[in-house]
N, C-alpha and C. Protein backbone atom coordinates (compact mmCIF):
# COMPACT_ATOMS: atom_id res chain seq x y z
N UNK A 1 0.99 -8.89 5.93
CA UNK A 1 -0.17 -9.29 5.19
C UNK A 1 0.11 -10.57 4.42
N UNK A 2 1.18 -10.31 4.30
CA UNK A 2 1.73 -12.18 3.07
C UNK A 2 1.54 -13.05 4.07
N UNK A 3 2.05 -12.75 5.45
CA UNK A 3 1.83 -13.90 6.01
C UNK A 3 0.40 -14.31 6.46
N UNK A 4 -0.77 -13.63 6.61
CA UNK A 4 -1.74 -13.84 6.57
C UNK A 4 -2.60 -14.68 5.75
N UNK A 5 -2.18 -13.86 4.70
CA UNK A 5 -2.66 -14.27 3.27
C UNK A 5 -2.36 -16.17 3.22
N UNK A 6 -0.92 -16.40 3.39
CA UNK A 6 -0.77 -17.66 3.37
C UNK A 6 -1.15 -18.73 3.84
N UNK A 7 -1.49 -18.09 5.60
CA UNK A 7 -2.00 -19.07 6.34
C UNK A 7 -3.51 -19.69 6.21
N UNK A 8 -4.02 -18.61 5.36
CA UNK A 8 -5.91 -18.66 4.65
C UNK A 8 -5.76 -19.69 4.01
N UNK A 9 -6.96 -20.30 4.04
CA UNK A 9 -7.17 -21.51 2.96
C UNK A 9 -7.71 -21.50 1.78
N UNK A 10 -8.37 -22.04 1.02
CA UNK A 10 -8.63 -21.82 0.13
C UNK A 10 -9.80 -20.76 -0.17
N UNK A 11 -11.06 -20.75 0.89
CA UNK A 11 -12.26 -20.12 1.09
C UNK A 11 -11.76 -18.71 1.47
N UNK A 12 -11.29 -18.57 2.37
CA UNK A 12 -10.76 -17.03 2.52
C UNK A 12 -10.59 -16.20 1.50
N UNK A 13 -9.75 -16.98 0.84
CA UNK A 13 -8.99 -16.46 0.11
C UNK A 13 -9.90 -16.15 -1.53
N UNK A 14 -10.57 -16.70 -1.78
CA UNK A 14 -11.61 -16.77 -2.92
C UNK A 14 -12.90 -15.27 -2.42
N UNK A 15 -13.15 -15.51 -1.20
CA UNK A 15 -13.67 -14.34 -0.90
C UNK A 15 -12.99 -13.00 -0.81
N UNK A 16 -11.77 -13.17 -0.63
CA UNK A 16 -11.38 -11.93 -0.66
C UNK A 16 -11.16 -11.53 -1.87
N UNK A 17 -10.81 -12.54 -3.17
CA UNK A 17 -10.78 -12.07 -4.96
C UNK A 17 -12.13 -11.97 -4.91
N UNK A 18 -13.62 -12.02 -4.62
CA UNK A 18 -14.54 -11.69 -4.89
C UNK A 18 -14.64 -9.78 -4.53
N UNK A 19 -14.67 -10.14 -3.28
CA UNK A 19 -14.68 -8.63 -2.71
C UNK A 19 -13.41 -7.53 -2.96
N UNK A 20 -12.11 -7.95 -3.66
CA UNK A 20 -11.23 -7.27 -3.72
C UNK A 20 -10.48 -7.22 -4.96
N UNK A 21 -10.58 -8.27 -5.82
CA UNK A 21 -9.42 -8.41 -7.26
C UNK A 21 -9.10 -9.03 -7.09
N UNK A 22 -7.86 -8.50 -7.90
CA UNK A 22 -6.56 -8.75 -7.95
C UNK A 22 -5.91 -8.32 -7.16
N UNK A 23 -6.37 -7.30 -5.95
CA UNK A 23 -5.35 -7.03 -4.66
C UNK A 23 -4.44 -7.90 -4.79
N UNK A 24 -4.61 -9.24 -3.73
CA UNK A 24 -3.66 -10.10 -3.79
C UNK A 24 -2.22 -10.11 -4.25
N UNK A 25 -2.15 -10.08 -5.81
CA UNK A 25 -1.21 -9.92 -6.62
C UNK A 25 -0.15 -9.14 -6.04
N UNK A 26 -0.55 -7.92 -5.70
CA UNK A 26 0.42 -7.06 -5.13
C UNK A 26 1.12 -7.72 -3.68
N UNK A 27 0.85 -8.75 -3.70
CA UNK A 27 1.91 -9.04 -2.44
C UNK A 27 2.94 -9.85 -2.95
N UNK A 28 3.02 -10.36 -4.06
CA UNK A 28 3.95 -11.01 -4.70
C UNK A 28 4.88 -10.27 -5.22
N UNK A 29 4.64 -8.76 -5.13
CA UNK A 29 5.56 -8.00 -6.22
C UNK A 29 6.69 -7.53 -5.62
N UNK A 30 8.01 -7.87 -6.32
CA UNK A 30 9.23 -7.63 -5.70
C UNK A 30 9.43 -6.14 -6.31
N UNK A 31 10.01 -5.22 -4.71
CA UNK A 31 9.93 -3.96 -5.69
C UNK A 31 11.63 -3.52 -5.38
N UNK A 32 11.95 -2.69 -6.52
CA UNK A 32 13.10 -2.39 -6.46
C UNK A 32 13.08 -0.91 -5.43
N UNK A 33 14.27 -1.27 -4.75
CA UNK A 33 13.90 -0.45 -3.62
C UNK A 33 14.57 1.00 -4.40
N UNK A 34 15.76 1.11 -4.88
CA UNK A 34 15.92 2.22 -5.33
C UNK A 34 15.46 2.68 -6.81
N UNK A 35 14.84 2.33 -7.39
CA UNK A 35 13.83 2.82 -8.36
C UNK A 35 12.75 3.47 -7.62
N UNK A 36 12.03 2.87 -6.60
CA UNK A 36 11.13 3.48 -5.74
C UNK A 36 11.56 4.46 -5.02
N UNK A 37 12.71 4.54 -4.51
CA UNK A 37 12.85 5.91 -3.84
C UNK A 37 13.05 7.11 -5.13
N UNK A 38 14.19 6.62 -6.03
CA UNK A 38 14.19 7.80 -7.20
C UNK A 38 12.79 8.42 -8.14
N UNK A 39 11.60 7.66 -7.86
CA UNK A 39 10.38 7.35 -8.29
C UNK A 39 9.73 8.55 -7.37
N UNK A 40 9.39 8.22 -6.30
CA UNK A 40 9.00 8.98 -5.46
C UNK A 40 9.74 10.25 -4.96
N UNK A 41 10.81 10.73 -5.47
CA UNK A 41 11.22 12.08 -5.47
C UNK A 41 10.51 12.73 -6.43
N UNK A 42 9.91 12.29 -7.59
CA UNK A 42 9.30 12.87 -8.70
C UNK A 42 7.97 12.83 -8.53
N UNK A 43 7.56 12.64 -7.79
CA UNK A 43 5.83 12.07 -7.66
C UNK A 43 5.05 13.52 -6.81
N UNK A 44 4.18 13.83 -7.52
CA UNK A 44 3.49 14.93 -7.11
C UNK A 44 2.12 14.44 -6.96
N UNK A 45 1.77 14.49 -5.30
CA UNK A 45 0.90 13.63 -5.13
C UNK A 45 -0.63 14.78 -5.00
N UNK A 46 -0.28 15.58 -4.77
CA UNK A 46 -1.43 16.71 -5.37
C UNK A 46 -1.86 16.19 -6.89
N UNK A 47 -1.55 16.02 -7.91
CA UNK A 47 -1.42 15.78 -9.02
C UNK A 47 -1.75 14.47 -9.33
N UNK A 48 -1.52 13.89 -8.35
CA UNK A 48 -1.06 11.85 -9.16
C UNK A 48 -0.17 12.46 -9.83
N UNK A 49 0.72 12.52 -10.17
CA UNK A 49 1.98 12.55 -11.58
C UNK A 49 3.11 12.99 -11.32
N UNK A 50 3.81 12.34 -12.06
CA UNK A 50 5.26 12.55 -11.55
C UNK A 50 5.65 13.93 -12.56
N UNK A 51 6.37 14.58 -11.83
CA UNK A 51 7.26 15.88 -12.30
C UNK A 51 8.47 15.69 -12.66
N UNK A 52 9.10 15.78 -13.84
CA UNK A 52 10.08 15.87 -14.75
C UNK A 52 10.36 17.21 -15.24
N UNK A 53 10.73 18.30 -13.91
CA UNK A 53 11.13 19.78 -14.90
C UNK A 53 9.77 19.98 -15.11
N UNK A 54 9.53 20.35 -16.46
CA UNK A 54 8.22 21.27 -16.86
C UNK A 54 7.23 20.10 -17.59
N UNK A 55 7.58 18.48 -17.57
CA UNK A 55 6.85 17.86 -17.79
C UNK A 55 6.17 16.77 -16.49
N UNK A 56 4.61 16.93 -17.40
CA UNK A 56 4.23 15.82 -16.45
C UNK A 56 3.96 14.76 -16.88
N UNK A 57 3.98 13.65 -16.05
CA UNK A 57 4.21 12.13 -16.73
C UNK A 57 2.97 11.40 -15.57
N UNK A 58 1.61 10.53 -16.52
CA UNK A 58 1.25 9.88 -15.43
C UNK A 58 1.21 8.25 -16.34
N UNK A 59 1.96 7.66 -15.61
CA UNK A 59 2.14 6.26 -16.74
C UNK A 59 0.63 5.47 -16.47
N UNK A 60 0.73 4.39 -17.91
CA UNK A 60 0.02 3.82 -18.06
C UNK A 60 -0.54 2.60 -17.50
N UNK A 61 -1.13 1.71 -17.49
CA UNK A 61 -1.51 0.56 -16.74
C UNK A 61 -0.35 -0.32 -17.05
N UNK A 62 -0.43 -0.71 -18.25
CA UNK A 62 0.55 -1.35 -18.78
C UNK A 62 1.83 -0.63 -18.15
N UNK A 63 2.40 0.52 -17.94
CA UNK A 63 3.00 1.08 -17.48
C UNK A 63 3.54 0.23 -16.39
N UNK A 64 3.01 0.77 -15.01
CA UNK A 64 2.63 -0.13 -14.36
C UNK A 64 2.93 -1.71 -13.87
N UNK A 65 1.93 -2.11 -14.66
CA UNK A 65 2.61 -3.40 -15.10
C UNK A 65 3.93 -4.20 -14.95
N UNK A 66 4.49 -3.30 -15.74
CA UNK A 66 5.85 -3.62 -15.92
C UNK A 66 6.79 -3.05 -15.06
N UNK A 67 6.78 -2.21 -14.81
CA UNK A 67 7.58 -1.60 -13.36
C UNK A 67 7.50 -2.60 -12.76
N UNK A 68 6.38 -3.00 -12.24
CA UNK A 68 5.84 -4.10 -10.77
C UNK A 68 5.91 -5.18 -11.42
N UNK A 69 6.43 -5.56 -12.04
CA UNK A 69 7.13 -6.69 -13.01
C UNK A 69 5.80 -7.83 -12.71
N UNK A 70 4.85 -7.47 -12.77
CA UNK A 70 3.14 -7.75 -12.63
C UNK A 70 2.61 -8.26 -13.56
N UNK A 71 1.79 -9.52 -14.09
CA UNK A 71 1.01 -9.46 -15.23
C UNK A 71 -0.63 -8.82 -14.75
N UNK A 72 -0.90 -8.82 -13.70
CA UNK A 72 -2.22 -7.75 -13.46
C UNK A 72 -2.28 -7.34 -12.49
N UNK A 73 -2.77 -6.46 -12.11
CA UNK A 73 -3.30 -4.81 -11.13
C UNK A 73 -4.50 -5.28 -11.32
């Protein structure tokens, strides 16, 4: 998809932040690969929320955020 994304010009690409966001963004985001796997052992996807033992945790936007070392979602 990045490479797609890149080869678009300027018009494409303005239509697709109309019809979509900030999608985009998320192709820039470098993710740590083993945070994501230890991440997703905890993730109860019945739920959205991650399981910690007898707690549940569903983080915040800001949350978020910062994990995906992101200034917007």
């Amino acid at each position: 998809m990045k490479e797609i994304w890149d080869q678009w010009d300027n018009e494409p690409n303005q239509l697709f932040y109309c019809n979509y966001g900030d999608l985009p963004y998320l192709l820039n985001v470098k993710v740590d690969k083993h945070l994501f796997r230890a991440l997703a052992q905890f993730w109860n996807s019945a739920y959205s929320c991650f399981n910690f033992g007898k707690v549940d945790l569903v983080p915040t936007v800001e949350k978020y955020t910062t994990l995906l070392r992101c200034p917007k979602i």
